[in-house]
PDB file of N, CA and C in Angstrom:
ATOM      1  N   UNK A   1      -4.925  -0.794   9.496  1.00  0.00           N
ATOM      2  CA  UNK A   1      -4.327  -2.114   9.562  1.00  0.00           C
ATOM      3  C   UNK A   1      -4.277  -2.613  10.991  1.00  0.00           C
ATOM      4  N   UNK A   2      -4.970  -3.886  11.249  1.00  0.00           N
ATOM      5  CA  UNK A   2      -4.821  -4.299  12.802  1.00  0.00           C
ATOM      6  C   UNK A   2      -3.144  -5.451  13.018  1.00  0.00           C
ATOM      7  N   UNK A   3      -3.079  -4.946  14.307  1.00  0.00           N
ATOM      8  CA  UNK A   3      -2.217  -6.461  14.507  1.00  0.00           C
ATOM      9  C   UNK A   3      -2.984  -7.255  15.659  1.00  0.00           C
ATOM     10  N   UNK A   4      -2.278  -8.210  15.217  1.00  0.00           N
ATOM     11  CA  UNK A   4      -2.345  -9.341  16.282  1.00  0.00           C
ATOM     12  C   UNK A   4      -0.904  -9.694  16.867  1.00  0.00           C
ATOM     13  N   UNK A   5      -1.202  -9.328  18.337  1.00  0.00           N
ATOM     14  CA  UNK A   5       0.184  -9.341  19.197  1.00  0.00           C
ATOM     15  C   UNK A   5       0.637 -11.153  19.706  1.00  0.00           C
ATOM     16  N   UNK A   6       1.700 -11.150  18.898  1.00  0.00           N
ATOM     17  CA  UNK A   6       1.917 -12.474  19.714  1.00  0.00           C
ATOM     18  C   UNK A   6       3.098 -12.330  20.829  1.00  0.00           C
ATOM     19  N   UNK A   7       3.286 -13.591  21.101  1.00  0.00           N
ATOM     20  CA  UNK A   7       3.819 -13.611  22.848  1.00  0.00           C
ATOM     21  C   UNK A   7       4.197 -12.693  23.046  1.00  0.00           C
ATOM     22  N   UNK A   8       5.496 -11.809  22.680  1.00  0.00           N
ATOM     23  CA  UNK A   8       6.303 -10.604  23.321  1.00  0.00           C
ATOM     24  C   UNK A   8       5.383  -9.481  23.105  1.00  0.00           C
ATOM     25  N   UNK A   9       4.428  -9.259  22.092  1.00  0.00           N
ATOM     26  CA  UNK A   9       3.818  -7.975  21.629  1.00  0.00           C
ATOM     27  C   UNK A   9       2.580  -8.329  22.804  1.00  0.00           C
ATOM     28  N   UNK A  10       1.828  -9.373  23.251  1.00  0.00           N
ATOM     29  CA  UNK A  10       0.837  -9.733  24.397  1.00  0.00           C
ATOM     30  C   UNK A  10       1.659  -8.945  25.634  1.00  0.00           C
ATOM     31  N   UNK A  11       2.469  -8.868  26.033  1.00  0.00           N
ATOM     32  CA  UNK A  11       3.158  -8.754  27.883  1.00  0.00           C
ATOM     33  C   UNK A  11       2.877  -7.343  27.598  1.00  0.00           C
ATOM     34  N   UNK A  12       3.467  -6.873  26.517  1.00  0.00           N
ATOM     35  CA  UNK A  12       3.877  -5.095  25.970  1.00  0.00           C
ATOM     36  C   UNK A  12       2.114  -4.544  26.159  1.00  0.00           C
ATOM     37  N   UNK A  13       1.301  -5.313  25.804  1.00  0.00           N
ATOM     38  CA  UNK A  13      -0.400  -4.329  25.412  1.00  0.00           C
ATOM     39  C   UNK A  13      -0.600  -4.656  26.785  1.00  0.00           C
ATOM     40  N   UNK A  14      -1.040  -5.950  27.152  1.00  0.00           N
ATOM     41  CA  UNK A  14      -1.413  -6.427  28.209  1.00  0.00           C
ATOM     42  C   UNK A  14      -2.635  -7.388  27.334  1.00  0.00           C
ATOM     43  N   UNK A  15      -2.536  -7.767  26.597  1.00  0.00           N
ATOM     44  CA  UNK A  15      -4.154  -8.023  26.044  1.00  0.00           C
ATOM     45  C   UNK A  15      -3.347  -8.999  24.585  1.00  0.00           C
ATOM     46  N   UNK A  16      -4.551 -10.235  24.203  1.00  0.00           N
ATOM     47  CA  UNK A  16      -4.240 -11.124  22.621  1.00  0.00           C
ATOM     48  C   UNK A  16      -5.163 -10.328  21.574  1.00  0.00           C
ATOM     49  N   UNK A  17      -5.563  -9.333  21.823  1.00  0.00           N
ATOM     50  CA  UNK A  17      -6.774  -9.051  21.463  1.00  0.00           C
ATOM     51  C   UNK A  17      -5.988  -7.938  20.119  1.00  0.00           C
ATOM     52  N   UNK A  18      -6.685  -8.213  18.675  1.00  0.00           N
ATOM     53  CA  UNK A  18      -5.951  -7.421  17.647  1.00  0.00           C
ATOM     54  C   UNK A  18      -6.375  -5.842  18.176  1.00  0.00           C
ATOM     55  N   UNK A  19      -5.313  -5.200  17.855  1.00  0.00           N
ATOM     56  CA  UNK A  19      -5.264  -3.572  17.842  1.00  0.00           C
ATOM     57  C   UNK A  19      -4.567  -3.243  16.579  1.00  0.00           C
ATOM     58  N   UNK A  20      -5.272  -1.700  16.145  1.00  0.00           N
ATOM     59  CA  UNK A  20      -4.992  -1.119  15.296  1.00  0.00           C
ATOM     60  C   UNK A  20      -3.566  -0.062  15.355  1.00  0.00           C
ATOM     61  N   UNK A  21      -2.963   0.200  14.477  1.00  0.00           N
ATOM     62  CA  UNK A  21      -1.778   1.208  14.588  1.00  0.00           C
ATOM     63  C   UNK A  21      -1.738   2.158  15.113  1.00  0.00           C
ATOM     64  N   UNK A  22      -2.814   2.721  15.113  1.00  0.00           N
ATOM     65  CA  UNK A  22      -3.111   4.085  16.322  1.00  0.00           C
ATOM     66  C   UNK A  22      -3.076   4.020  17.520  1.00  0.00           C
ATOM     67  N   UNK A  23      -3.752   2.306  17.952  1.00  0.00           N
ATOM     68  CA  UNK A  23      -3.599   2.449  19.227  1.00  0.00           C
ATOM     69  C   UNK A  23      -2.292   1.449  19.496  1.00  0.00           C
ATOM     70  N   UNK A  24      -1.644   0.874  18.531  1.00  0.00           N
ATOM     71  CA  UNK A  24      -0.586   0.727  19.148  1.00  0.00           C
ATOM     72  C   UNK A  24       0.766   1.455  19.592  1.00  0.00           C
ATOM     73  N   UNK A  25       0.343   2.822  18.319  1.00  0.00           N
ATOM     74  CA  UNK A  25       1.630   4.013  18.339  1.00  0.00           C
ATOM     75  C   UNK A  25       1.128   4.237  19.771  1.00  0.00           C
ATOM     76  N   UNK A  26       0.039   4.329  20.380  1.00  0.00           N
ATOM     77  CA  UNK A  26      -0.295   5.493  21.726  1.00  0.00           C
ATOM     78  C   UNK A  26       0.261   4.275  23.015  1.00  0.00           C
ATOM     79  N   UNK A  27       0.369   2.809  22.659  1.00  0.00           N
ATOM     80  CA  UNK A  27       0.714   1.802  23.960  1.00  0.00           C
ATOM     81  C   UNK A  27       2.175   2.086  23.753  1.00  0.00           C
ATOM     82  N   UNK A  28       2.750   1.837  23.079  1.00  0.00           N
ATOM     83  CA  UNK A  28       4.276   1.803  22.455  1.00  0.00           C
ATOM     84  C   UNK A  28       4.747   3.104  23.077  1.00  0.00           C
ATOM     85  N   UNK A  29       4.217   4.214  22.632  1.00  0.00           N
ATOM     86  CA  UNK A  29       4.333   5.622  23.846  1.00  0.00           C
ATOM     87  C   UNK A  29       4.480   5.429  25.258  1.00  0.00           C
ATOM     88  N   UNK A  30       3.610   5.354  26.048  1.00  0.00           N
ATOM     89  CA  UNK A  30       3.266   4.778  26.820  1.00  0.00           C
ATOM     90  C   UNK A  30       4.765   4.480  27.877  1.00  0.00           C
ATOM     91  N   UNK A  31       5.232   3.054  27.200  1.00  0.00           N
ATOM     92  CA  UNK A  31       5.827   1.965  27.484  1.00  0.00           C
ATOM     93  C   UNK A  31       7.422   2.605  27.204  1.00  0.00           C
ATOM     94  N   UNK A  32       7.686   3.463  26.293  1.00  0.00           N
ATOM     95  CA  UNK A  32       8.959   4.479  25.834  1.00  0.00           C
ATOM     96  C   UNK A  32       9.285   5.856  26.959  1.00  0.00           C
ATOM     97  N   UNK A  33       7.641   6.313  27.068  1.00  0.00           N
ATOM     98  CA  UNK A  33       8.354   7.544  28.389  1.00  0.00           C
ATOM     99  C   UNK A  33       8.492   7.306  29.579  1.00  0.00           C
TER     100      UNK A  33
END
C-alpha cells in the first residue's frame, strides 16, 4: 500500500513523492531514535 504524504507527512520524508509502508516504517524510525 503506498501513501501520499501531504503537508505535515512532506517536512517528516523530505519528499511529495508516494512511498510505500516499508519505507515509511524505516523514515518514521529514523525520525523516533
Amino acid at each position: 500500500r503506498n501513501i501520499i504524504p501531504d503537508e505535515k507527512l512532506a517536512k517528516v520524508f523530505g519528499s511529495k513523492k508516494a512511498i510505500n509502508m516499508f519505507e515509511m516504517t524505516k523514515k518514521v524510525n529514523q525520525h523516533l531514535s
